[in-house]
C-alpha atoms as a PDB file:
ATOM      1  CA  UNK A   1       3.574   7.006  19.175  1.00  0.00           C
ATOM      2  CA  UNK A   2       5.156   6.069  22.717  1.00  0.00           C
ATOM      3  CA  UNK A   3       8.122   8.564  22.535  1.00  0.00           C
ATOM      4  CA  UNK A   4       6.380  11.491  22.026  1.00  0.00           C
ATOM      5  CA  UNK A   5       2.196  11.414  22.682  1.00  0.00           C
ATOM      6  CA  UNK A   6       0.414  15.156  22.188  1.00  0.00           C
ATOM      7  CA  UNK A   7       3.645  16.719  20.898  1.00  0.00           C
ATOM      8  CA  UNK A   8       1.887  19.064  18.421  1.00  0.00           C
ATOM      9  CA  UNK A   9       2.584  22.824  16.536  1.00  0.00           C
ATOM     10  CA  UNK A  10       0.068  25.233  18.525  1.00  0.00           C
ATOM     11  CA  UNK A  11       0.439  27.987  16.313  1.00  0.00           C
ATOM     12  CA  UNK A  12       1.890  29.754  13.361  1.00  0.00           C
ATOM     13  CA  UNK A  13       4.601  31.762  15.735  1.00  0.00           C
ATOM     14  CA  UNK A  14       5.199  28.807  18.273  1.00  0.00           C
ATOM     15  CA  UNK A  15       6.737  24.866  17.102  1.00  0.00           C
ATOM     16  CA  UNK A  16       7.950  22.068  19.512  1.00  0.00           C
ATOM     17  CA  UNK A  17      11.282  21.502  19.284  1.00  0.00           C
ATOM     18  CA  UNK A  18      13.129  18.025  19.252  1.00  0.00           C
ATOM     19  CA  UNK A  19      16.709  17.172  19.149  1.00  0.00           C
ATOM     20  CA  UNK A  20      18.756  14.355  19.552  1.00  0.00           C
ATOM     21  CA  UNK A  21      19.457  14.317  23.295  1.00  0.00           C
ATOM     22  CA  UNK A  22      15.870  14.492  24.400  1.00  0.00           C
ATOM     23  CA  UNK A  23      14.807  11.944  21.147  1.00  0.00           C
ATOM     24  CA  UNK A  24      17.539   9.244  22.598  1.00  0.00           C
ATOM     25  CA  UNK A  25      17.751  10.372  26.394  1.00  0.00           C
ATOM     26  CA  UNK A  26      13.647  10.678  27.288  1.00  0.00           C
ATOM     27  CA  UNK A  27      11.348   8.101  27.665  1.00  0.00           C
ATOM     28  CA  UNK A  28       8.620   9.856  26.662  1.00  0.00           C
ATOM     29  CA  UNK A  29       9.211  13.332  24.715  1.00  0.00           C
ATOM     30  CA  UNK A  30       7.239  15.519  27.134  1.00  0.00           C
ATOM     31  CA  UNK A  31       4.824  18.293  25.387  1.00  0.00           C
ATOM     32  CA  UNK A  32       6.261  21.781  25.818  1.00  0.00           C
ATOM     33  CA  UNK A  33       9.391  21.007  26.686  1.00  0.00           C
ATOM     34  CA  UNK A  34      11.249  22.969  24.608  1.00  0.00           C
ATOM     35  CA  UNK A  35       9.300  25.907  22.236  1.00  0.00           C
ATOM     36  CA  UNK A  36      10.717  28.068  19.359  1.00  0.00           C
ATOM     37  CA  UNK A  37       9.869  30.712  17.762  1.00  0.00           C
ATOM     38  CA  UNK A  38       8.796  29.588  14.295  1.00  0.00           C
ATOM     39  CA  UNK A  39       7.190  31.859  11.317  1.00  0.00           C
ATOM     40  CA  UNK A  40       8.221  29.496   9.038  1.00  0.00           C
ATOM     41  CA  UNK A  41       8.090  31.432   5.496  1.00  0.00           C
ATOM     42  CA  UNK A  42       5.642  34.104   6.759  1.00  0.00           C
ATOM     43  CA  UNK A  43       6.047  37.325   5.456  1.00  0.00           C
ATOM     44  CA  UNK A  44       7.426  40.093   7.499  1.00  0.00           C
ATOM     45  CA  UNK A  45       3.866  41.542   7.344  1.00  0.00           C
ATOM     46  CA  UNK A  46       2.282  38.727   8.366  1.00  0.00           C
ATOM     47  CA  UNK A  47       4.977  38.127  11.044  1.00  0.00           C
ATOM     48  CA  UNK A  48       4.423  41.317  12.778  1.00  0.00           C
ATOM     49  CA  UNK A  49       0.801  40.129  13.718  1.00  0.00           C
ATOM     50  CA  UNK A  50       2.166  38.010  16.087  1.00  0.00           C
ATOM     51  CA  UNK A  51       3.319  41.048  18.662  1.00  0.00           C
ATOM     52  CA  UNK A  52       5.632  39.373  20.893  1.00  0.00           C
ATOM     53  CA  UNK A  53       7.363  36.633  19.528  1.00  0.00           C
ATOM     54  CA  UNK A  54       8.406  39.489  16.597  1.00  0.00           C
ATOM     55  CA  UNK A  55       9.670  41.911  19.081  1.00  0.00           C
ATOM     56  CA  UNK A  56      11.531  39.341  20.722  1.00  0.00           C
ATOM     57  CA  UNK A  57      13.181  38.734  17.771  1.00  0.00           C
ATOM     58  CA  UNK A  58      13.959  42.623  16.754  1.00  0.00           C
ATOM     59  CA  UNK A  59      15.583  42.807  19.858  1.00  0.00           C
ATOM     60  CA  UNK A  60      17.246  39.505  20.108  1.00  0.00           C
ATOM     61  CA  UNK A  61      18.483  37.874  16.416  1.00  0.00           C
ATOM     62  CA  UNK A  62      18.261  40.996  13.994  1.00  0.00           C
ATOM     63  CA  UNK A  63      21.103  42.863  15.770  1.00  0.00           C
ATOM     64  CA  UNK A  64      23.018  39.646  14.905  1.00  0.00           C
ATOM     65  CA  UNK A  65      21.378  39.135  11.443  1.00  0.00           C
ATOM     66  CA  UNK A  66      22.649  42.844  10.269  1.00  0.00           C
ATOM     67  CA  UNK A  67      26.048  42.648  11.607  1.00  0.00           C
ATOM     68  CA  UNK A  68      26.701  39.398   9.725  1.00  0.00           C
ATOM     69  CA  UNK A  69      28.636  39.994   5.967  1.00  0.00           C
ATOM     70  CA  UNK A  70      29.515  36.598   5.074  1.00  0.00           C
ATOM     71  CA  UNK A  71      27.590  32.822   5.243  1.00  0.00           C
ATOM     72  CA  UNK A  72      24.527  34.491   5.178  1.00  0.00           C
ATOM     73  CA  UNK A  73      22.181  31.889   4.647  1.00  0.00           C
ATOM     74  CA  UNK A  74      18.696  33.340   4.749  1.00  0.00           C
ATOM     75  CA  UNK A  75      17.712  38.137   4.762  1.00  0.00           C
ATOM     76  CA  UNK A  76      14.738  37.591   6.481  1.00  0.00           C
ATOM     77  CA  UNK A  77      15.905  38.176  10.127  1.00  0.00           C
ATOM     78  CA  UNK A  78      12.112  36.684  11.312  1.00  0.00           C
ATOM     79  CA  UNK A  79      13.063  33.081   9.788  1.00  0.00           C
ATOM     80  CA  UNK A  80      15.065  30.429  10.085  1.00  0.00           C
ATOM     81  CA  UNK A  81      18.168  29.230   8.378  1.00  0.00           C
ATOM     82  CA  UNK A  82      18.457  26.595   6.591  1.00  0.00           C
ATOM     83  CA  UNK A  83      14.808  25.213   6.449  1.00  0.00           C
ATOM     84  CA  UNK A  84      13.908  22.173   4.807  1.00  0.00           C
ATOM     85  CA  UNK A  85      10.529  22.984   3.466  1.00  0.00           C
ATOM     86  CA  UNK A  86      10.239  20.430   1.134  1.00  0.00           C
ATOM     87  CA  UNK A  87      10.989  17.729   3.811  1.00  0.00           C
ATOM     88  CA  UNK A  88       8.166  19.174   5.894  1.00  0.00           C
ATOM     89  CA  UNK A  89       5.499  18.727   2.983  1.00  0.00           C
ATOM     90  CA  UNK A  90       6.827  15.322   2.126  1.00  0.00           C
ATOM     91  CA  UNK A  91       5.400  14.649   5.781  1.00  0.00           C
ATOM     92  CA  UNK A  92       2.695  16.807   5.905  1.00  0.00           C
ATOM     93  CA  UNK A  93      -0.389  14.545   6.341  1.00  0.00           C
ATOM     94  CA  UNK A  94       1.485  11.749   7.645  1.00  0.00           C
ATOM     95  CA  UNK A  95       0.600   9.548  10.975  1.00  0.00           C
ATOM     96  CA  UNK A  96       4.259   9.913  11.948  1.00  0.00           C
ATOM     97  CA  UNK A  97       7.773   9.642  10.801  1.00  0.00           C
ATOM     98  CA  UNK A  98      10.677   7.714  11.786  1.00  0.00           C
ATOM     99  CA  UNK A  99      13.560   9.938  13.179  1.00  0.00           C
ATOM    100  CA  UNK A 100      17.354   9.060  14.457  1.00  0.00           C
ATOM    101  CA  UNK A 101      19.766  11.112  16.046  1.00  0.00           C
ATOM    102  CA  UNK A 102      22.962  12.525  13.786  1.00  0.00           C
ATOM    103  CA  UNK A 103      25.520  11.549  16.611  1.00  0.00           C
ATOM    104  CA  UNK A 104      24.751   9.018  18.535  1.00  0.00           C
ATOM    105  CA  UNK A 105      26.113   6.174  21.021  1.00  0.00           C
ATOM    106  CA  UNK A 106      23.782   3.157  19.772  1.00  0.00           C
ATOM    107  CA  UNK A 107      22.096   3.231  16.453  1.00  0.00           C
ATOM    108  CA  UNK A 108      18.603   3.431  17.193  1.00  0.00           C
ATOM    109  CA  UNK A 109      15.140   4.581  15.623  1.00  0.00           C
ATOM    110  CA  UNK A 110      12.161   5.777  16.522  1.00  0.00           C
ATOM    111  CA  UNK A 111       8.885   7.468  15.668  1.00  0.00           C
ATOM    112  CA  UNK A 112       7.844  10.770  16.220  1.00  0.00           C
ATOM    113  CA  UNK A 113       4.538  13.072  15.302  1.00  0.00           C
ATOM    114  CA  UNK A 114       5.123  15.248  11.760  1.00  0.00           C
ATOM    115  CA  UNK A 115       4.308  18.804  13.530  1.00  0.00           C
ATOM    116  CA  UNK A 116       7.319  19.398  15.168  1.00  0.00           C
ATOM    117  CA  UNK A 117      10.211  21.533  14.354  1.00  0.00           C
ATOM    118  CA  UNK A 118      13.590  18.821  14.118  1.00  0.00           C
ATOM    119  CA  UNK A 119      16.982  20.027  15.025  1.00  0.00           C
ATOM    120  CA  UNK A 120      19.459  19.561  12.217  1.00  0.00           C
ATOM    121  CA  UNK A 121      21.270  16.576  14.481  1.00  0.00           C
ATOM    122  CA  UNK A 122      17.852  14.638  14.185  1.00  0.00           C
ATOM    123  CA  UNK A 123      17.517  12.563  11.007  1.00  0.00           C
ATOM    124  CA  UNK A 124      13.864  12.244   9.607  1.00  0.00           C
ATOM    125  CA  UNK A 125      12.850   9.446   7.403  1.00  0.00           C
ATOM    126  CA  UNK A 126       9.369  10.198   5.908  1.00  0.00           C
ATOM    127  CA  UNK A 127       8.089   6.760   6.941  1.00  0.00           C
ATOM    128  CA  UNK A 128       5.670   5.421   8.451  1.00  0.00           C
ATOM    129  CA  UNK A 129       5.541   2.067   8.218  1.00  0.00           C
ATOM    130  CA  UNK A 130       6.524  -0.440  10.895  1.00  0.00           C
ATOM    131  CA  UNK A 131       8.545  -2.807   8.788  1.00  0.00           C
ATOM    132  CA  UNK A 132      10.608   0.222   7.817  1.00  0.00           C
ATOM    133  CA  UNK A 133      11.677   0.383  11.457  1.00  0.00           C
ATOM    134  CA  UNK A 134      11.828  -3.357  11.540  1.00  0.00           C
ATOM    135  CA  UNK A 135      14.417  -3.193   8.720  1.00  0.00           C
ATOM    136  CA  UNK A 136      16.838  -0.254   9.883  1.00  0.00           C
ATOM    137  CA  UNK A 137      16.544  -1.226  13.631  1.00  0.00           C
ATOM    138  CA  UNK A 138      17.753  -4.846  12.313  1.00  0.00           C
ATOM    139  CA  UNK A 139      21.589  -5.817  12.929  1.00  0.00           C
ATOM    140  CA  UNK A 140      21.638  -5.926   9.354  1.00  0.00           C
ATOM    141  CA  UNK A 141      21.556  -2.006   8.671  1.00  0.00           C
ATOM    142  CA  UNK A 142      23.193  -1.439  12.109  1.00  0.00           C
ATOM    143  CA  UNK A 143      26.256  -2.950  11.065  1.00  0.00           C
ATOM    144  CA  UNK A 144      25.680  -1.368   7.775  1.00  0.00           C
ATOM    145  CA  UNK A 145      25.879   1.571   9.367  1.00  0.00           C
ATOM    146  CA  UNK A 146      28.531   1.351  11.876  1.00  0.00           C
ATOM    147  CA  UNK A 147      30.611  -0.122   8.707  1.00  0.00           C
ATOM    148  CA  UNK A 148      30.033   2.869   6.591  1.00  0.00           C
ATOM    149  CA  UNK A 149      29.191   5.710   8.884  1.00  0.00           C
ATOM    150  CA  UNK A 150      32.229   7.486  10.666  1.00  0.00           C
ATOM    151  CA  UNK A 151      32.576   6.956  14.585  1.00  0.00           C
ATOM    152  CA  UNK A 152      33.051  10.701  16.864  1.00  0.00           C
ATOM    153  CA  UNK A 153      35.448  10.548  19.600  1.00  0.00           C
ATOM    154  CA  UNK A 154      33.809   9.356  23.025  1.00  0.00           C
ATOM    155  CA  UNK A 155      30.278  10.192  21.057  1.00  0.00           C
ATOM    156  CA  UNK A 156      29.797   6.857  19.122  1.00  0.00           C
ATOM    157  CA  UNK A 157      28.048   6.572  15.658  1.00  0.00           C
ATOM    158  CA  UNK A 158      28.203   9.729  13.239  1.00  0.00           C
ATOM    159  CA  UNK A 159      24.926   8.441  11.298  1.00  0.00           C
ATOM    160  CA  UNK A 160      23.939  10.728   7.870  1.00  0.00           C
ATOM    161  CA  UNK A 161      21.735   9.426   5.861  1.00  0.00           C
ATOM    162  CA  UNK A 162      23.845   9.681   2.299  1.00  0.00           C
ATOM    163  CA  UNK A 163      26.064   7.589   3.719  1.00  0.00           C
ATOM    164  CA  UNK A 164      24.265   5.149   5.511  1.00  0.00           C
ATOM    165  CA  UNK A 165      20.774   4.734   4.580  1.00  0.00           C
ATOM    166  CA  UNK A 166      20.978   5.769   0.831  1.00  0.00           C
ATOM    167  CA  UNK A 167      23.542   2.895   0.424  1.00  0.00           C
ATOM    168  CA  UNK A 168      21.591   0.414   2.548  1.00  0.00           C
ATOM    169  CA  UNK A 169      20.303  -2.241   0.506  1.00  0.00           C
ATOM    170  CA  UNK A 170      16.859  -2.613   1.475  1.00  0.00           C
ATOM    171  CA  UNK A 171      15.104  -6.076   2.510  1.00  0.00           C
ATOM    172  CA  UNK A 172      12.720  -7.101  -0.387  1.00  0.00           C
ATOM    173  CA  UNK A 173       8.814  -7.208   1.041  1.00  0.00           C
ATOM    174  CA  UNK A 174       8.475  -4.747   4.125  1.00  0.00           C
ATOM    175  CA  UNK A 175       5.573  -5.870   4.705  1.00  0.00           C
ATOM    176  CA  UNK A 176       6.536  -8.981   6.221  1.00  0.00           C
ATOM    177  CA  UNK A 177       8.317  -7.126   8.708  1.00  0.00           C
ATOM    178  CA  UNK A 178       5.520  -5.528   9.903  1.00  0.00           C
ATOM    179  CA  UNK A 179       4.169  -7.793  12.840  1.00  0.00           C
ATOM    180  CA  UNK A 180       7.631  -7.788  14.351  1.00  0.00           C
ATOM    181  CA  UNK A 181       8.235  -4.493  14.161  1.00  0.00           C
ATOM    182  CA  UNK A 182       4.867  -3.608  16.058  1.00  0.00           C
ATOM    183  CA  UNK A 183       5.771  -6.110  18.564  1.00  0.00           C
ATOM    184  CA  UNK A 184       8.970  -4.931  19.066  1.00  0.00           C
ATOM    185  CA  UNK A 185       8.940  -0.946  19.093  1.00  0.00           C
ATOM    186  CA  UNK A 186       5.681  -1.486  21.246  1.00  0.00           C
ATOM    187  CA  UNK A 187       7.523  -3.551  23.579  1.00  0.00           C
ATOM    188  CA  UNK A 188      10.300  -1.163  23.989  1.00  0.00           C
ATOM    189  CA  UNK A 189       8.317   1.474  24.523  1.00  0.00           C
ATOM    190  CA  UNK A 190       6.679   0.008  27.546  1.00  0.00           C
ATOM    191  CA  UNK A 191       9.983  -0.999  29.037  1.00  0.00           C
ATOM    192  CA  UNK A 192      11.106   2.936  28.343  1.00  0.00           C
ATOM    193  CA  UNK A 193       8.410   3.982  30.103  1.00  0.00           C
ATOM    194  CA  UNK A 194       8.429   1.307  33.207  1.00  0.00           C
ATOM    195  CA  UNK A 195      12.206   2.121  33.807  1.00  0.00           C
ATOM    196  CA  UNK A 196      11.835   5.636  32.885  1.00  0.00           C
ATOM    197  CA  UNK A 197      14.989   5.596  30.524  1.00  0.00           C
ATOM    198  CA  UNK A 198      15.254   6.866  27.080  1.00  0.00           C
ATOM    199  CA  UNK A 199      16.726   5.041  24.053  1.00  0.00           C
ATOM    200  CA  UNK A 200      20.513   5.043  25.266  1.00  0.00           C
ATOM    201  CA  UNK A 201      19.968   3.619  28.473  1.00  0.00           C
ATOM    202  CA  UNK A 202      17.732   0.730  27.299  1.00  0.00           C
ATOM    203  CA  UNK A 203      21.062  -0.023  24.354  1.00  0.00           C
ATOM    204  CA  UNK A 204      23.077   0.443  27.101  1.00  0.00           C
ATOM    205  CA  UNK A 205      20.944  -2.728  29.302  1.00  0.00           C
ATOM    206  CA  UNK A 206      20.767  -4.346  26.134  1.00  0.00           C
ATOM    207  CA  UNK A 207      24.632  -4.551  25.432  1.00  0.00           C
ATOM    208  CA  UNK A 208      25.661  -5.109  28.933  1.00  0.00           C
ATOM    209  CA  UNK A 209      26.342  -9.385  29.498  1.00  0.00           C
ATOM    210  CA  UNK A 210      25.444  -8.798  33.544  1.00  0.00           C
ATOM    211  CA  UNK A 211      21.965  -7.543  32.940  1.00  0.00           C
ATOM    212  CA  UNK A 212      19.491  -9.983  33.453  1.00  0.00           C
ATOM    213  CA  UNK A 213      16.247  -8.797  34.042  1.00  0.00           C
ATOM    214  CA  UNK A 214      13.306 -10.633  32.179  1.00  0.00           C
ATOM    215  CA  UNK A 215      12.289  -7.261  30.125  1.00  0.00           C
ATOM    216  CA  UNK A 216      15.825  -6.795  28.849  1.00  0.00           C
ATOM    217  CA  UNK A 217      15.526 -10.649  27.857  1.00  0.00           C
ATOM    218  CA  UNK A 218      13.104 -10.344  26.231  1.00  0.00           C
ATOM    219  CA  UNK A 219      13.925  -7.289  24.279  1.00  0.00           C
ATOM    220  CA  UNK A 220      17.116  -9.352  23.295  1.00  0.00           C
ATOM    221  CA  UNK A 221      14.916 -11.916  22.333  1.00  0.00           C
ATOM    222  CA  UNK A 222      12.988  -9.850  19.921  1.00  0.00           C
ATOM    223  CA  UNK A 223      15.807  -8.851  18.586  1.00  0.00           C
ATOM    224  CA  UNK A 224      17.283 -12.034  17.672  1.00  0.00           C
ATOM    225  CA  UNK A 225      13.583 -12.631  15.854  1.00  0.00           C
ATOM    226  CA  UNK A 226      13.750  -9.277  14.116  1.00  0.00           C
ATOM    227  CA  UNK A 227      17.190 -10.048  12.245  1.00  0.00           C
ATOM    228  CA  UNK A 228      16.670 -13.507  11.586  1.00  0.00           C
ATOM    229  CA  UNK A 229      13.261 -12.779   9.787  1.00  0.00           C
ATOM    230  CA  UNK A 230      15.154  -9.303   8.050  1.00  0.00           C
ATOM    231  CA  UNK A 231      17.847 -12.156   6.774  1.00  0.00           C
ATOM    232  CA  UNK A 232      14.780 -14.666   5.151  1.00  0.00           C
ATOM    233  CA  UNK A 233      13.530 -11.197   3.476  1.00  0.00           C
ATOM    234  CA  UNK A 234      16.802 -11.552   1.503  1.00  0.00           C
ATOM    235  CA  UNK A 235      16.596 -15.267   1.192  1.00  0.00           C
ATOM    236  CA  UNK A 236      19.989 -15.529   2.840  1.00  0.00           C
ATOM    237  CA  UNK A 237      18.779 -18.811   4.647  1.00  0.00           C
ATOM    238  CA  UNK A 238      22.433 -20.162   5.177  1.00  0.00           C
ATOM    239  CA  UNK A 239      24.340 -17.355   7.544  1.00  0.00           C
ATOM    240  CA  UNK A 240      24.289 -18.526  11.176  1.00  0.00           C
ATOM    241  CA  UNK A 241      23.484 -15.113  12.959  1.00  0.00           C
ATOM    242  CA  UNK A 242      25.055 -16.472  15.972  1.00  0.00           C
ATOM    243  CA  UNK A 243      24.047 -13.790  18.348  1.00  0.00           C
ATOM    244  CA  UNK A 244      25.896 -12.900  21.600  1.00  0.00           C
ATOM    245  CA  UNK A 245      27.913 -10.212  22.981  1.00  0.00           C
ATOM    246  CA  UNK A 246      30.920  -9.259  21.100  1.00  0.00           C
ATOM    247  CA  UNK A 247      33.612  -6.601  21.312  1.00  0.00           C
ATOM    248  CA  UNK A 248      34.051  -4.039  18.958  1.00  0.00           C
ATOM    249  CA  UNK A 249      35.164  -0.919  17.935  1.00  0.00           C
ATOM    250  CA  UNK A 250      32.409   0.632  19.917  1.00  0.00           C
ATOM    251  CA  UNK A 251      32.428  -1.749  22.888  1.00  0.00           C
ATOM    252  CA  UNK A 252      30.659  -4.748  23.798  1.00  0.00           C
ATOM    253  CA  UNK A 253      27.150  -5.049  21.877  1.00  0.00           C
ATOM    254  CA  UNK A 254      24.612  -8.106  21.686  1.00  0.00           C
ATOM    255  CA  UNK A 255      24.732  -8.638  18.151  1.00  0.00           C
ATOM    256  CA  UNK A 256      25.457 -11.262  15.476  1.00  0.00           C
ATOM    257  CA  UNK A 257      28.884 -13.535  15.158  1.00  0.00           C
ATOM    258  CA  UNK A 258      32.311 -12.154  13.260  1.00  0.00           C
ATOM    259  CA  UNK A 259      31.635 -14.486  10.069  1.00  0.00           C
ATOM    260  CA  UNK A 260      28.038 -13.273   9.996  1.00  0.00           C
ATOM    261  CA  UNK A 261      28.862  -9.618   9.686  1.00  0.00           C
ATOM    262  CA  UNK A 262      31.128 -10.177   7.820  1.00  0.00           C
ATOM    263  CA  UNK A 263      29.234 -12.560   5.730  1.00  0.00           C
ATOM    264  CA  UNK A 264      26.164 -10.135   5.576  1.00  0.00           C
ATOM    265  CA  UNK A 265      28.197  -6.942   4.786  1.00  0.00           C
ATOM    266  CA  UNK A 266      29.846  -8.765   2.098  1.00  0.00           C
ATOM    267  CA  UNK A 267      26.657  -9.633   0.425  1.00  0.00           C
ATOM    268  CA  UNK A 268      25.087  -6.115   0.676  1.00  0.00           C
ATOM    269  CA  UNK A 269      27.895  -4.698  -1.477  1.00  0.00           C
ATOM    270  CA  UNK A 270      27.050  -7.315  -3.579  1.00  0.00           C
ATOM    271  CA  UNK A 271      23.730  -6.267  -3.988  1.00  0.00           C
ATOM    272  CA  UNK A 272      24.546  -2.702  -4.482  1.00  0.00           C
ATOM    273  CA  UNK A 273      26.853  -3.908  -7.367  1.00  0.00           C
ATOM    274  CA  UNK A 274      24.312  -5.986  -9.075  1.00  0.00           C
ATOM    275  CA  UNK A 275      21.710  -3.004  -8.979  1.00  0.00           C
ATOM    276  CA  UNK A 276      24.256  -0.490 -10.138  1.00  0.00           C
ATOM    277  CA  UNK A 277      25.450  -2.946 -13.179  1.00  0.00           C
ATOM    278  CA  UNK A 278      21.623  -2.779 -13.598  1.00  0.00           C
ATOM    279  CA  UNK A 279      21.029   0.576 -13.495  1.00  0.00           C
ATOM    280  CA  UNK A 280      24.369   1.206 -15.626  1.00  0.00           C
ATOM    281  CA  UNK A 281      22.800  -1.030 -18.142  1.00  0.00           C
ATOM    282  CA  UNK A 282      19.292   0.380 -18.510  1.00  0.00           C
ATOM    283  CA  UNK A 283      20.763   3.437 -19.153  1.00  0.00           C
ATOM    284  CA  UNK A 284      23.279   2.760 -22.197  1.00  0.00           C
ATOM    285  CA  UNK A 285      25.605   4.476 -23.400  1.00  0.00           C
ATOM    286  CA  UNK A 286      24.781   7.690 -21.879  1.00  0.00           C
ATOM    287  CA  UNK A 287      25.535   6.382 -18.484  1.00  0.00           C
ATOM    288  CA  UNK A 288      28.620   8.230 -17.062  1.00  0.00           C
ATOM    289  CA  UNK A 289      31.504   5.567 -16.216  1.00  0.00           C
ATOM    290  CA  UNK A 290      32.196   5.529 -12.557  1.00  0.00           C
ATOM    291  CA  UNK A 291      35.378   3.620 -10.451  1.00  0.00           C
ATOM    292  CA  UNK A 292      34.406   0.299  -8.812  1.00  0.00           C
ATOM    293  CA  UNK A 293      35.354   2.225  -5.536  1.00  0.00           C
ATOM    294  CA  UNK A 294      31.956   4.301  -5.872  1.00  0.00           C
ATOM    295  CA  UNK A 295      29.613   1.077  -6.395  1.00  0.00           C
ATOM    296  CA  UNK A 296      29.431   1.125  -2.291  1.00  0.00           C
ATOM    297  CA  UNK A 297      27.856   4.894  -2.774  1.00  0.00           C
ATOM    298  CA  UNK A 298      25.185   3.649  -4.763  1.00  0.00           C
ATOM    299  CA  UNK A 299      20.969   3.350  -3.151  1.00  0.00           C
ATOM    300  CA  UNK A 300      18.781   0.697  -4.843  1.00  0.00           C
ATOM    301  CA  UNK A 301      18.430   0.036  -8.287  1.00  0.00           C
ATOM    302  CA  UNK A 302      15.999   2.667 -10.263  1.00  0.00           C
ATOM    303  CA  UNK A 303      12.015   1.620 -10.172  1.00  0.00           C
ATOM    304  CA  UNK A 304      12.607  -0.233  -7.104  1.00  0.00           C
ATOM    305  CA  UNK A 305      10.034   0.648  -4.130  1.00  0.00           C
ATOM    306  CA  UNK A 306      12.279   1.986  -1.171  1.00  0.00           C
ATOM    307  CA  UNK A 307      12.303   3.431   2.241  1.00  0.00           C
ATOM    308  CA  UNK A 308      14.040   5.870   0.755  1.00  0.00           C
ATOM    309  CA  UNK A 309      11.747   7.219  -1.848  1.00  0.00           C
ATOM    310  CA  UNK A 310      11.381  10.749  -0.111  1.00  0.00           C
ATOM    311  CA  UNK A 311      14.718  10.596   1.586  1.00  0.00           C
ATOM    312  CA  UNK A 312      15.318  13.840   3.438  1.00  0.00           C
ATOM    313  CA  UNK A 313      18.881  14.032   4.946  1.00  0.00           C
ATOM    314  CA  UNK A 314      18.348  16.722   7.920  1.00  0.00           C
ATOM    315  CA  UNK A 315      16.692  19.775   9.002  1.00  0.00           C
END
């Protein structure tokens, strides 16, 4: 993957590290650039054969470790808190995986190798698939998310993954989405890597009505493709996307009109009504009454293929 080429665990002690400034900052995440210490669930015993990296950690973290009495979250002084094993087998084996950053000024995704060890303000998505980018990098779930997501002072979009990607409607047949989501993370990867700018800076071009330049134009132009054919995948053949710059909350972006989003929003919730009156009704009687209010808080209906299958929030 563009972002990140060679970015690989080396050894049972040592991990890569990625968080969200280099994911949406770099144009390419550079190999080595930041390492960790990582014994994963090792034993102590098993640790210990790995000389320095466990003497560097008697003398730097246990000290801390003992003195702790409260929020303890994990004994073992050699691991880490908080690990997300089962996320990391869910991706074991895989090509890739898409990843987004927790905090963020533009929504944006990207892919990065399995082997590395994610910060817990980098999202990971245990997909693969190009038209699974094609769909959440659409204007559809963007404004899905800026909708339902929270917004952090002078930081931009607080993006979590219950709240907006488990709710997200997805577009029926990914697969269709799959050319243009080649041709468009492959384009702005090579535009990343001729200006030399990570994610932010390219959303930043893209949003700004003065920049002209025919790589930006084109990247606007691919997006305009990607959410008109993400709005066919859900047969909603009558909105006028109407793209352009517009104001909002979060500044100017090139996006679609007013009546669009708020066309478009209006008929997700509509869709997450319909599969939870679904879902309610497969299940009978035993099904637990909820208030209308949580119908937004509802992912897609049961038995439904999703991108969202082995949803992971965070590491």
């Amino acid at each position: 993957p563009p972002l990140a080429p060679h970015i690989r665990r080396t050894s049972a002690s040592t991990a890569d590290r990625i968080g969200g400034l280099q994911l949406m900052s770099k144009a390419i995440v550079s190999n080595h650039e930041r390492w960790v210490i990582n014994f994963g669930d090792c034993s102590e015993q098993k640790a210990r054969e790995y000389r320095l990296p466990y003497d560097h950690l008697v003398a730097t973290v246990k000290p801390k470790r003992d003195k702790l009495t409260v929020q303890v979250h994990e004994s073992a002084f050699w691991k880490h808190w908080d690990r997300r094993d089962e996320l990391y087998e869910k991706i074991k084996g895989k090509s890739r995986v898409l990843v987004c950053p927790e905090v963020s000024k533009h929504c944006c995704f990207a892919f990065l190798p399995p082997d590395l060890l994610f910060a817990h303000k980098v999202n990971v998505i245990p997909d693969e698939r190009y038209g699974a980018f094609a769909a959440l990098q659409s204007n559809v779930h963007v404004e899905w998310a800026w909708h339902n997501g929270t917004t952090m002072r002078n930081a931009g979009l607080s993006y979590t993954t219950s709240g907006c990607l488990a709710t997200f409607p997805q577009p029926e047949n990914l697969e269709n989405l799959e050319g243009i989501g080649t041709q468009y993370y492959e384009f702005r990867a090579a535009i990343m890597v001729a200006r030399n700018s990570g994610l932010t800076k390219i959303y930043d071009l893209m949003n700004d009505n003065n920049e002209r330049s025919a790589e930006i134009l084109e990247l606007r132009r691919l997006q305009v493709e990607l959410d008109e054919l993400v709005i066919r995948q859900y047969g909603w053949n009558d909105i006028e996307l109407a793209h352009d710059f517009y104001k909002a909350k979060q500044g100017v972006r090139y996006t679609f009109g007013e009546e669009a989003k708020r066309s478009v929003l209006r008929r997700l919730l509509q869709i997450n009504r319909d599969r939870f009156d679904s879902e309610k009704t497969n299940a009978g009687n035993d099904h637990r009454p909820e208030r209308t209010s949580d119908v937004a808080h509802r992912g897609p209906h049961a038995g439904q293929e999703t991108l969202f299958d082995d949803l992971t929030r965070r590491q």
